[in-house]
Protein backbone atom coordinates (compact mmCIF):
# COMPACT_ATOMS: atom_id res chain seq x y z
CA UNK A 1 0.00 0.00 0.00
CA UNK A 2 1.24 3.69 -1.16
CA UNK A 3 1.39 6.73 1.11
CA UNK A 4 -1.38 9.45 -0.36
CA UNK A 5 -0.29 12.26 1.91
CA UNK A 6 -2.30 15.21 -0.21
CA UNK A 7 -5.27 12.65 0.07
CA UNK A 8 -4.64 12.46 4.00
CA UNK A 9 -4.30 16.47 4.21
CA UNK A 10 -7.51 16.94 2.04
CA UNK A 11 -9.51 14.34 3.95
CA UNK A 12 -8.68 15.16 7.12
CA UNK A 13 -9.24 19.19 6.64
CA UNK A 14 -12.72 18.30 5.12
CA UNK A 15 -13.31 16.24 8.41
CA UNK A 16 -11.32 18.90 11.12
CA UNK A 17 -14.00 21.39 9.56
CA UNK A 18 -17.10 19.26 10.15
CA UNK A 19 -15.89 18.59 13.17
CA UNK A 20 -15.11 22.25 14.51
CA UNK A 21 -18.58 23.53 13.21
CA UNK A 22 -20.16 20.38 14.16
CA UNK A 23 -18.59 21.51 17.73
CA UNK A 24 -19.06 24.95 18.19
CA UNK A 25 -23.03 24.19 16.76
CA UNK A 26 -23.84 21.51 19.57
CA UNK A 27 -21.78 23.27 22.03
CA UNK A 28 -23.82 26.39 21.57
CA UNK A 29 -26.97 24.80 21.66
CA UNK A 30 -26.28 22.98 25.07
CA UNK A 31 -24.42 25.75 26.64
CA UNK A 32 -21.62 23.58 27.77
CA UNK A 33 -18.41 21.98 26.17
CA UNK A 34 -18.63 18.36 26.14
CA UNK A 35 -15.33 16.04 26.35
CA UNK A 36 -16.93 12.91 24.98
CA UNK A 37 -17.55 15.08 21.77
CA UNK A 38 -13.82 15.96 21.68
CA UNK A 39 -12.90 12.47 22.01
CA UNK A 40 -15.32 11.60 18.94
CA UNK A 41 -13.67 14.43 16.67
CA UNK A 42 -10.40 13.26 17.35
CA UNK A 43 -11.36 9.96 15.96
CA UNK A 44 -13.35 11.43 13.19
CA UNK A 45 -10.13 13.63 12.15
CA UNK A 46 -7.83 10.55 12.71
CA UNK A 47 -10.05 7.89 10.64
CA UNK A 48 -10.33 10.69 7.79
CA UNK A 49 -6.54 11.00 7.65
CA UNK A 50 -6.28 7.57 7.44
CA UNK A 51 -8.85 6.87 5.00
CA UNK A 52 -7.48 9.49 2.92
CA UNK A 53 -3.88 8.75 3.32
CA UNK A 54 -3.47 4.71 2.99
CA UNK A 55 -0.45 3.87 4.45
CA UNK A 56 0.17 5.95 7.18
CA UNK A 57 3.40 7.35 8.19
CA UNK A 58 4.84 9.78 10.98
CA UNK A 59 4.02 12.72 9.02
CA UNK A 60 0.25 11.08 9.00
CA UNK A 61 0.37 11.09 12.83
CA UNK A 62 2.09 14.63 13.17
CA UNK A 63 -1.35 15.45 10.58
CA UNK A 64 -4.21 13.43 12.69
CA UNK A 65 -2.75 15.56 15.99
CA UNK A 66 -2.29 19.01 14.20
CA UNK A 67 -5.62 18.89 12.82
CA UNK A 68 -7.36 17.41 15.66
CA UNK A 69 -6.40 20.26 17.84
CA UNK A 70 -7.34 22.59 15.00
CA UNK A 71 -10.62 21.35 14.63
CA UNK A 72 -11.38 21.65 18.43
CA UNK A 73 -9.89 25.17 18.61
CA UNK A 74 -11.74 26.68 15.58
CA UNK A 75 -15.14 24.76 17.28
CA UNK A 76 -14.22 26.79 20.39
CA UNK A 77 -13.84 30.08 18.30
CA UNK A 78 -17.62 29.71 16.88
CA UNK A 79 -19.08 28.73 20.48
CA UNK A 80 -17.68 31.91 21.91
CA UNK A 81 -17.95 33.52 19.26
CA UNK A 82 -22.08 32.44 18.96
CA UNK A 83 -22.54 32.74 22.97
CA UNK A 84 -20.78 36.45 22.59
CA UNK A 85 -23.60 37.14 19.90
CA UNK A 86 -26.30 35.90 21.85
CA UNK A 87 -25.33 37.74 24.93
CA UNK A 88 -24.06 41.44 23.34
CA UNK A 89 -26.70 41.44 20.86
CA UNK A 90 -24.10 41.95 18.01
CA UNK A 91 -24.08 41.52 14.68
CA UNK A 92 -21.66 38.75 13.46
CA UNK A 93 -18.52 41.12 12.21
CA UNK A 94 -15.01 40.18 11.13
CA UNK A 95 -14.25 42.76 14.04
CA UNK A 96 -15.94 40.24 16.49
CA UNK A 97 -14.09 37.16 15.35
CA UNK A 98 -11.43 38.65 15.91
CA UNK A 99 -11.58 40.14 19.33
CA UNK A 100 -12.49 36.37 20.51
CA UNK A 101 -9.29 35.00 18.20
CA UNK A 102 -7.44 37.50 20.24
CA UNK A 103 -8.93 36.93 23.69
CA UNK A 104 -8.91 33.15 22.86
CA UNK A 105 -5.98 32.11 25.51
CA UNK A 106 -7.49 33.86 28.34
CA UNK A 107 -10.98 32.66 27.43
CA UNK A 108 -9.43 29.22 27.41
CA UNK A 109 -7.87 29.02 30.36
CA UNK A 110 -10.11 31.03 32.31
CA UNK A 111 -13.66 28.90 31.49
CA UNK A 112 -11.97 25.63 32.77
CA UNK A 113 -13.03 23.60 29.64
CA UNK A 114 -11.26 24.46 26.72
CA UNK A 115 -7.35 23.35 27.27
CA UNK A 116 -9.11 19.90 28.50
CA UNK A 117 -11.42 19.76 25.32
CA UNK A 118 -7.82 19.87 23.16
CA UNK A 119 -6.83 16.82 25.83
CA UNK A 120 -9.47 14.81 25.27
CA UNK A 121 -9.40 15.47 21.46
CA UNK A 122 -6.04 13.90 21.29
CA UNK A 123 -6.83 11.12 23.16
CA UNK A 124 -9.45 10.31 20.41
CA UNK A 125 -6.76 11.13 17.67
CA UNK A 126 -4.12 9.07 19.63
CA UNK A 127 -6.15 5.93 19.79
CA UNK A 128 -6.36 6.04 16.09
CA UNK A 129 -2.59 6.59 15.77
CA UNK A 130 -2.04 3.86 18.02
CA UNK A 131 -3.93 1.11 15.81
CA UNK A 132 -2.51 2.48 12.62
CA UNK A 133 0.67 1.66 13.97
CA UNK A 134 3.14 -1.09 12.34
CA UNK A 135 2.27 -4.86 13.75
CA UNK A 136 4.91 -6.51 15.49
CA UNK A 137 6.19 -9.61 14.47
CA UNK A 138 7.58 -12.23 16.75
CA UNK A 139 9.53 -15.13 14.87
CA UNK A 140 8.98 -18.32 16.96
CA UNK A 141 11.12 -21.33 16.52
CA UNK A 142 10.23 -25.03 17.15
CA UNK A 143 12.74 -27.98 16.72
CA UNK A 144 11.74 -30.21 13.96
């Protein structure tokens, strides 16, 4: 089996996109982050690279973990940016985007959710980089 890396990237950016919006959407309309939901986007990203890629190498991994933690970070930038809507009573601007892009850190680390959604996300994403990984093979001898 080949290595299709630009299939991985596209695949995986189609699914780090469904996933983010598919995020910030449900996370809005619950009012709450949800970790489980990480978890599931960091397999969703992770079986997209895969699917897309083939063969999966270290660059594949280094892919399913950038993205993953993409996907989950531009999720968080529509919930707050949605919730910041809803509560202001302001338009949606390129202005207002970016004030949350800028504030993102401190919103992060100050709501007590978002640093543990990117956690969680990876430990969705890792699980599919652990059983894309290489089988071992153990050569067992027996005296004729």
């Amino acid at each position: 089996m080949e290595t299709n890396l630009p299939g991985g990237v596209l695949y995986g950016i189609g699914a780090a996109v469904v996933g983010g919006v598919a995020w910030g959407l449900v996370a809005y309309a619950i009012k709450t982050i949800f970790l489980w939901g990480a978890i599931l986007i960091g397999g969703l990203v992770g079986k997209a690279v895969v699917k897309g890629m083939g063969k999966v190498t270290w660059a594949g991994r280094i892919l399913i973990g950038l993205l993953t933690i993409a996907s989950v970070v531009f999720g968080d930038v529509l919930f707050y940016t949605l919730v910041v809507m809803s509560e202001m009573h302001v338009p949606l601007s390129l202005g207002l985007v970016t004030e949350v892009l800028s504030n993102l850190f401190a919103i992060e680390t100050s709501s007590g959710g978002g640093l543990g959604s990117v956690a969680f996300a990876l430990i969705g994403a890792g699980y599919v980089v652990y059983t894309t990984r290489r089988p071992e093979f153990k050569a067992r001898f027996e005296s004729l």
